[in-house]
PDB file of N, CA and C in Angstrom:
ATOM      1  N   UNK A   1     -30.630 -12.462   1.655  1.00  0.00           N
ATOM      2  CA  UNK A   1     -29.437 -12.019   0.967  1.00  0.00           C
ATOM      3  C   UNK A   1     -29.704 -11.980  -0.536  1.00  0.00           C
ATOM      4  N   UNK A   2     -29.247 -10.864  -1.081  1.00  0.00           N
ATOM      5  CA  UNK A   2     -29.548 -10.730  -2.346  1.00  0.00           C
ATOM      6  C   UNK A   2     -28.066 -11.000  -3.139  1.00  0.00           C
ATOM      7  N   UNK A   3     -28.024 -11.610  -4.526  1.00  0.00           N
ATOM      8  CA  UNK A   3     -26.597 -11.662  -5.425  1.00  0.00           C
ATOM      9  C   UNK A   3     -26.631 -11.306  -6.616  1.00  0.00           C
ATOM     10  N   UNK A   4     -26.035 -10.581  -6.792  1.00  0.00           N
ATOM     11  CA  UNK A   4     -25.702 -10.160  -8.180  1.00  0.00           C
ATOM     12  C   UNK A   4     -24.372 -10.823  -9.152  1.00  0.00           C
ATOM     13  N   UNK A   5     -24.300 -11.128 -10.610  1.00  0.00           N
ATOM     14  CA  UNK A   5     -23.761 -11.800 -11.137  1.00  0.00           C
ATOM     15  C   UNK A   5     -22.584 -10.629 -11.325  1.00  0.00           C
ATOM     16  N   UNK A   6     -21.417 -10.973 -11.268  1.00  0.00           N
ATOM     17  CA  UNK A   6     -20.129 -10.570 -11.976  1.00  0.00           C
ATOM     18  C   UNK A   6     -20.643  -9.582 -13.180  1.00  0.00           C
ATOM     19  N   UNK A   7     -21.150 -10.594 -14.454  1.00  0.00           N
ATOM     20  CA  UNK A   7     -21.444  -9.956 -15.327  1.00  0.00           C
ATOM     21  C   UNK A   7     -22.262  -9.207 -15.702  1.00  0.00           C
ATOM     22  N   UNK A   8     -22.958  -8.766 -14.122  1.00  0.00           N
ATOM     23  CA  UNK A   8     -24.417  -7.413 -14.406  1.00  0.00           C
ATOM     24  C   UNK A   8     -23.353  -6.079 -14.436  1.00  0.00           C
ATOM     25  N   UNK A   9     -23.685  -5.360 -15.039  1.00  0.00           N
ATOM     26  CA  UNK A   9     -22.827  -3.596 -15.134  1.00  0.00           C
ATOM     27  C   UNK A   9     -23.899  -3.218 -14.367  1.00  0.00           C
ATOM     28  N   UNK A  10     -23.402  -3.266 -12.979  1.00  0.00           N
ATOM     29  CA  UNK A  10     -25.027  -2.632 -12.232  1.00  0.00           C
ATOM     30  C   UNK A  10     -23.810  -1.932 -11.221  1.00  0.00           C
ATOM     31  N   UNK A  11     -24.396  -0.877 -10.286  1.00  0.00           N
ATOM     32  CA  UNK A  11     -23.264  -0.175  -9.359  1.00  0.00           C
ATOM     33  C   UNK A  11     -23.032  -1.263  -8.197  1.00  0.00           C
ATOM     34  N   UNK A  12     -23.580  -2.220  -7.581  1.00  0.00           N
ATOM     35  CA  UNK A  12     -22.879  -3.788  -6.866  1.00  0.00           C
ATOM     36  C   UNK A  12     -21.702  -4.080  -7.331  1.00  0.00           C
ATOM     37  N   UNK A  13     -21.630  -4.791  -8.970  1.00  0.00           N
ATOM     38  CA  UNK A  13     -20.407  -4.771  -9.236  1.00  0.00           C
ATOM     39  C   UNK A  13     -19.262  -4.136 -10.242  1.00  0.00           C
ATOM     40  N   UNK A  14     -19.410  -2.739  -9.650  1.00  0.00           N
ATOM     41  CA  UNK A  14     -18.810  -1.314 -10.058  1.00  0.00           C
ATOM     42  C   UNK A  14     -17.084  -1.624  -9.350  1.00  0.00           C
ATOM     43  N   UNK A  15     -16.406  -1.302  -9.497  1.00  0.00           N
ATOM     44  CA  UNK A  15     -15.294  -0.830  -9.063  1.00  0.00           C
ATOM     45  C   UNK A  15     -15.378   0.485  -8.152  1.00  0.00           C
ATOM     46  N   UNK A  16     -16.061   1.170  -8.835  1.00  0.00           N
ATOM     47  CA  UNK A  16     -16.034   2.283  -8.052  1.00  0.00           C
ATOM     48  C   UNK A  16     -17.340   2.861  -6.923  1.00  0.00           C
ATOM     49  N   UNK A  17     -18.067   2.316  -6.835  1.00  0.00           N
ATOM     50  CA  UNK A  17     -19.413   1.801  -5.792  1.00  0.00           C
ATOM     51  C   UNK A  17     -19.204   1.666  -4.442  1.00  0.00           C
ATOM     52  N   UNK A  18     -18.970   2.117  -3.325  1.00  0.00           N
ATOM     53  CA  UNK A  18     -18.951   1.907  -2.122  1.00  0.00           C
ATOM     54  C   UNK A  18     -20.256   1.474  -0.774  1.00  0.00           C
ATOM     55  N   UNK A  19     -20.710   0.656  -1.648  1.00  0.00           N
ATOM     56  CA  UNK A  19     -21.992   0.354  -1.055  1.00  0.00           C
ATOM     57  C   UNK A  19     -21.440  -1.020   0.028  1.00  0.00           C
ATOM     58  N   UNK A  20     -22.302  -1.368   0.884  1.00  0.00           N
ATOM     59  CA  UNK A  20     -21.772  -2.735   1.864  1.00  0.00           C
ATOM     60  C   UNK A  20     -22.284  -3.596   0.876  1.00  0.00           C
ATOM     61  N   UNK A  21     -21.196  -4.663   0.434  1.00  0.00           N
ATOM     62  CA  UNK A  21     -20.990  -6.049  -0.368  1.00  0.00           C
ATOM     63  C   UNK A  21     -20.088  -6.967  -0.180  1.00  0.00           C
ATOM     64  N   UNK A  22     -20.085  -7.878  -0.569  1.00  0.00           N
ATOM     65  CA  UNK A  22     -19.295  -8.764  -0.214  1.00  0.00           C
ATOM     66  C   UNK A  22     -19.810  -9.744  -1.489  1.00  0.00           C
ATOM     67  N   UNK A  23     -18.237 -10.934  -1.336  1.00  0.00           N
ATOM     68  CA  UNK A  23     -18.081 -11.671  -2.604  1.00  0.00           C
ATOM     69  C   UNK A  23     -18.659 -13.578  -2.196  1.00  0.00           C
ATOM     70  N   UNK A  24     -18.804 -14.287  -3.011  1.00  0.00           N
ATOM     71  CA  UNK A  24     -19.232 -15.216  -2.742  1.00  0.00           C
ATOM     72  C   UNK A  24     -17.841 -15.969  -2.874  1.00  0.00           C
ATOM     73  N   UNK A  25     -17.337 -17.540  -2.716  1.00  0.00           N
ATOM     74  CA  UNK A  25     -16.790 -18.423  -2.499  1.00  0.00           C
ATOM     75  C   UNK A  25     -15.305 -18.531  -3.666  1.00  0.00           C
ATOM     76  N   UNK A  26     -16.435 -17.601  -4.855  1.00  0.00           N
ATOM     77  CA  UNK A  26     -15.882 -18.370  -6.057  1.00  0.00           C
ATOM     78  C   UNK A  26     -15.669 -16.963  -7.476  1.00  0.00           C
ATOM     79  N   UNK A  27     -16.201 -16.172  -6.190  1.00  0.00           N
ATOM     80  CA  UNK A  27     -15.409 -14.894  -6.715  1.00  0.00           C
ATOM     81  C   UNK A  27     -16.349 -14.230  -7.942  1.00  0.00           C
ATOM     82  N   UNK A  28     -17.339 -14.755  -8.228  1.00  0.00           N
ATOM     83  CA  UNK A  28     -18.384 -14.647  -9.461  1.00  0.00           C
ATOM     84  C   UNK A  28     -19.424 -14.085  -8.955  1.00  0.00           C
ATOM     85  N   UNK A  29     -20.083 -14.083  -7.566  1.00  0.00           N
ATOM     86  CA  UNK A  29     -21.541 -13.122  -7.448  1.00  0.00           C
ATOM     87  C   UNK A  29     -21.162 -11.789  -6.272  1.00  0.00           C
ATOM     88  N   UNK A  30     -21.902 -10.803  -6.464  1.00  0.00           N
ATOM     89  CA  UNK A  30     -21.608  -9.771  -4.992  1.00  0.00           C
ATOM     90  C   UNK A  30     -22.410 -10.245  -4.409  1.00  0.00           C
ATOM     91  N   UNK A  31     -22.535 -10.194  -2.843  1.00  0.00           N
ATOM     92  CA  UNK A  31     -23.554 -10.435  -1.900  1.00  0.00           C
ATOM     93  C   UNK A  31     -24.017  -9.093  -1.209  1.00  0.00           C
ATOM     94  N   UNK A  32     -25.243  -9.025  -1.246  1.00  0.00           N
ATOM     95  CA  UNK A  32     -25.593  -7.756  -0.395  1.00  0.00           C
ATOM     96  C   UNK A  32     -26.502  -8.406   0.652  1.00  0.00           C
ATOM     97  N   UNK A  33     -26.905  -7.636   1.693  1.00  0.00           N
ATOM     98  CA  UNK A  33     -27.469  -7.702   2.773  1.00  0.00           C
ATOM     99  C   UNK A  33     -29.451  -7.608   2.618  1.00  0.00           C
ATOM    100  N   UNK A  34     -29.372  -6.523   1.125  1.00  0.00           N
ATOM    101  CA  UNK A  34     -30.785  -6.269   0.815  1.00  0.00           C
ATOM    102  C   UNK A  34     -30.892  -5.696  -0.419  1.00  0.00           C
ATOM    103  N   UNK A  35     -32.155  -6.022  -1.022  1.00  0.00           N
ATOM    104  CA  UNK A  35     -32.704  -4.764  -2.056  1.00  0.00           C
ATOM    105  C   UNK A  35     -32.227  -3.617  -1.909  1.00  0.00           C
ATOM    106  N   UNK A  36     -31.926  -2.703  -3.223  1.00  0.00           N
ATOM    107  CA  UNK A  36     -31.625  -1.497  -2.648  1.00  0.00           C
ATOM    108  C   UNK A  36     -30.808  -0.782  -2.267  1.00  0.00           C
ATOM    109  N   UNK A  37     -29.482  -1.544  -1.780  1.00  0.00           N
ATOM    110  CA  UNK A  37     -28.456  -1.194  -1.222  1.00  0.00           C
ATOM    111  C   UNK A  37     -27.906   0.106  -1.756  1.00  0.00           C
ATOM    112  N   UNK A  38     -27.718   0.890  -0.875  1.00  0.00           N
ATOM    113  CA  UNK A  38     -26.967   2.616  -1.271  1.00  0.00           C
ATOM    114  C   UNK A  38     -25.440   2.487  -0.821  1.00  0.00           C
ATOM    115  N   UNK A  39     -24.611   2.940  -1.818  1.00  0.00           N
ATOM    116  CA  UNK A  39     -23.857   3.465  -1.553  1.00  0.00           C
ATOM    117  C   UNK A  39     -23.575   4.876  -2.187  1.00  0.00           C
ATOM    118  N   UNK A  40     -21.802   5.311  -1.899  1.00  0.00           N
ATOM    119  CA  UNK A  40     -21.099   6.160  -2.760  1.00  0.00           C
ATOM    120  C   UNK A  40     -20.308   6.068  -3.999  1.00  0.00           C
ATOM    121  N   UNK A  41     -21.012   6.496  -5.036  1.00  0.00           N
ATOM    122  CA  UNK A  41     -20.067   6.269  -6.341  1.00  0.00           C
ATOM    123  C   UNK A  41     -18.713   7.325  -6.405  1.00  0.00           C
ATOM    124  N   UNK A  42     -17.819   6.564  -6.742  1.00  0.00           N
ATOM    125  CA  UNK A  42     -16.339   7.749  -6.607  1.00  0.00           C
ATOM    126  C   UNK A  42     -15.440   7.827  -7.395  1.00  0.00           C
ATOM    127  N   UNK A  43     -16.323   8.072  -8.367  1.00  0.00           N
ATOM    128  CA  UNK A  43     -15.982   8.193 -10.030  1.00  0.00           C
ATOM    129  C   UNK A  43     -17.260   7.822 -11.248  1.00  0.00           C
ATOM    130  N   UNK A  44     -16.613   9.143 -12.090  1.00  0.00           N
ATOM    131  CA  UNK A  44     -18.024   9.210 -13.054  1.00  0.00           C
ATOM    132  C   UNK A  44     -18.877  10.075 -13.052  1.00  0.00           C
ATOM    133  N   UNK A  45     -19.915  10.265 -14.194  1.00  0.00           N
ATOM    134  CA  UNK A  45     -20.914  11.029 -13.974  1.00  0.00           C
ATOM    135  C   UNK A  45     -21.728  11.392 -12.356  1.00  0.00           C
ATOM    136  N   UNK A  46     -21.705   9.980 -11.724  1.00  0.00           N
ATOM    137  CA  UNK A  46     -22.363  10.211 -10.244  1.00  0.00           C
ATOM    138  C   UNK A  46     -21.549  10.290  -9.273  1.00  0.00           C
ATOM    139  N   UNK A  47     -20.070  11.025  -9.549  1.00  0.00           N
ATOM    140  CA  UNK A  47     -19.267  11.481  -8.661  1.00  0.00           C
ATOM    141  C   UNK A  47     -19.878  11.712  -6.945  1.00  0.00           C
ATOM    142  N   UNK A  48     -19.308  11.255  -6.048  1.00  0.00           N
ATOM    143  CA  UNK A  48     -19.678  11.529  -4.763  1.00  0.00           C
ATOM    144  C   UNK A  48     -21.464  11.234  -4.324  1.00  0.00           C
ATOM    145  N   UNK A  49     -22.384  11.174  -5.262  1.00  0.00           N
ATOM    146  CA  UNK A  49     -23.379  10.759  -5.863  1.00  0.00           C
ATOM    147  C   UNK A  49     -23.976   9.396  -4.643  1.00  0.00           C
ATOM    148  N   UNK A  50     -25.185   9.343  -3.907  1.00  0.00           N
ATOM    149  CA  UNK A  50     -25.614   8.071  -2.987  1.00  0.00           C
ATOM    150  C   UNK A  50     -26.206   7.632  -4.549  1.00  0.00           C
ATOM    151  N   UNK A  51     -25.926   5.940  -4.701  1.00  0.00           N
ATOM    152  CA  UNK A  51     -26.868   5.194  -5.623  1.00  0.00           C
ATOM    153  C   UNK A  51     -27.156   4.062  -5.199  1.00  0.00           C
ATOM    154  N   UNK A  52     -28.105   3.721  -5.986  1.00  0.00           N
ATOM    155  CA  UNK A  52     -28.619   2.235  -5.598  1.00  0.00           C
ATOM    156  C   UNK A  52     -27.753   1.222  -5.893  1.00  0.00           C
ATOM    157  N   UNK A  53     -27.755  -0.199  -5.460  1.00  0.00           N
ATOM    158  CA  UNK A  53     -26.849  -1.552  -6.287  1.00  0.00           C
ATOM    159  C   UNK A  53     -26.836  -1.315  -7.757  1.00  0.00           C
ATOM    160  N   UNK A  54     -28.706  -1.484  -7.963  1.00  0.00           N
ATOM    161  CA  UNK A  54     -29.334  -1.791  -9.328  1.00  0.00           C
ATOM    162  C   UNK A  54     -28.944  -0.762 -10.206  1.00  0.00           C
ATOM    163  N   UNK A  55     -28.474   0.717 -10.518  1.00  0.00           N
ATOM    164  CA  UNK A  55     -28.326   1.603 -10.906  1.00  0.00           C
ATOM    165  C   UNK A  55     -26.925   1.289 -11.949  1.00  0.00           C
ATOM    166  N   UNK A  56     -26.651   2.303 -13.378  1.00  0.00           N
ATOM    167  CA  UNK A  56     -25.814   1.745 -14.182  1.00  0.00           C
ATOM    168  C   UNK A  56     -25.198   2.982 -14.583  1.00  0.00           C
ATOM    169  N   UNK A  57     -24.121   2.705 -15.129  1.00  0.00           N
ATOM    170  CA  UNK A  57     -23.490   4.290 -16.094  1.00  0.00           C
ATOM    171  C   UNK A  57     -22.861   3.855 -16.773  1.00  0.00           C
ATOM    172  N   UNK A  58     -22.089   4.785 -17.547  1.00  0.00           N
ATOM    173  CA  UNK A  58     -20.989   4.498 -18.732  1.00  0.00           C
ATOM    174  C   UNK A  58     -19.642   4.329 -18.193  1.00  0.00           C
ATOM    175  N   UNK A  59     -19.412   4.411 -16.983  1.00  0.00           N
ATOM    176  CA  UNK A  59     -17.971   4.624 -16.724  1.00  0.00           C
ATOM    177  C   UNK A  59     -17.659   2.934 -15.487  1.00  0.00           C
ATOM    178  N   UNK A  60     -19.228   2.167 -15.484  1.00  0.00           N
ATOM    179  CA  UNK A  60     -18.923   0.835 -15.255  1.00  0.00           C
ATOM    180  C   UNK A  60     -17.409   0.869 -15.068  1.00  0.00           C
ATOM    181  N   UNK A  61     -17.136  -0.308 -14.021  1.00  0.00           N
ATOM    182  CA  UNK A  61     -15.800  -1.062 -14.409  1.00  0.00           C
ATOM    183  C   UNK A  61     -16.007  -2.110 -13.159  1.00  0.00           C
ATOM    184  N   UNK A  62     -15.739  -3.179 -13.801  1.00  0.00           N
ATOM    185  CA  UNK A  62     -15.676  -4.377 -12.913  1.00  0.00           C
ATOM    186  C   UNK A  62     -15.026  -3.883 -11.502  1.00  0.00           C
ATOM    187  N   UNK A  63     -15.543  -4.753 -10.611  1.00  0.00           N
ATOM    188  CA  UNK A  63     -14.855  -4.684  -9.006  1.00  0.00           C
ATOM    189  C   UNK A  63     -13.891  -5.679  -9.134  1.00  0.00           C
ATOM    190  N   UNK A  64     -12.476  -4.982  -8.854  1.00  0.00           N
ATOM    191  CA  UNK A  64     -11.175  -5.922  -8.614  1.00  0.00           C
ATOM    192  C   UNK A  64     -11.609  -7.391  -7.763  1.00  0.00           C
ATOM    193  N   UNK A  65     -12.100  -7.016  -7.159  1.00  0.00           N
ATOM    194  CA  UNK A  65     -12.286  -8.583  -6.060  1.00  0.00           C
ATOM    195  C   UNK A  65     -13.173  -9.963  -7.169  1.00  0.00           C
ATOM    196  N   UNK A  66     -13.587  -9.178  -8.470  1.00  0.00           N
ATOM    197  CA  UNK A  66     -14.456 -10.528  -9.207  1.00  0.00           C
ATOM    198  C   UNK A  66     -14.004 -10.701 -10.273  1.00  0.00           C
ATOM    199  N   UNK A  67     -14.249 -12.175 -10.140  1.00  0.00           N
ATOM    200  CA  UNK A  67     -13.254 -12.871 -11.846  1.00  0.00           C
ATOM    201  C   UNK A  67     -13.926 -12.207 -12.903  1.00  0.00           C
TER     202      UNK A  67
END
């Protein structure tokens, strides 16, 4: 299992990122399943767009589910 911090601007913890994630205990890391993880961005420059977790843009915005 891989985690990413709240405070990375990475597409994991995007708001708008539809990749498979999930939150830890305490509401501060995403959990993914693996490296790599693809989803759909659905908003922004990479509109409708497959991206990676690790991947970044300007139109960031925190995921509601993290402090």
């Amino acid at each position: 299992m891989v985690q990413k911090n709240s405070s990375f601007k990475q597409c994991a913890t995007c708001e708008n990122w539809c990749g498979a994630r999930g939150i830890d205990y305490h509401r501060m890391n995403v959990q993914l399943n693996e490296n790599y993880e693809v989803g759909e961005c659905t908003d922004g420059p990479w509109n409708r767009a497959k991206k990676q977790e690790n991947f970044t843009c300007p139109n960031w915005k925190k995921w509601s589910n993290l402090k």
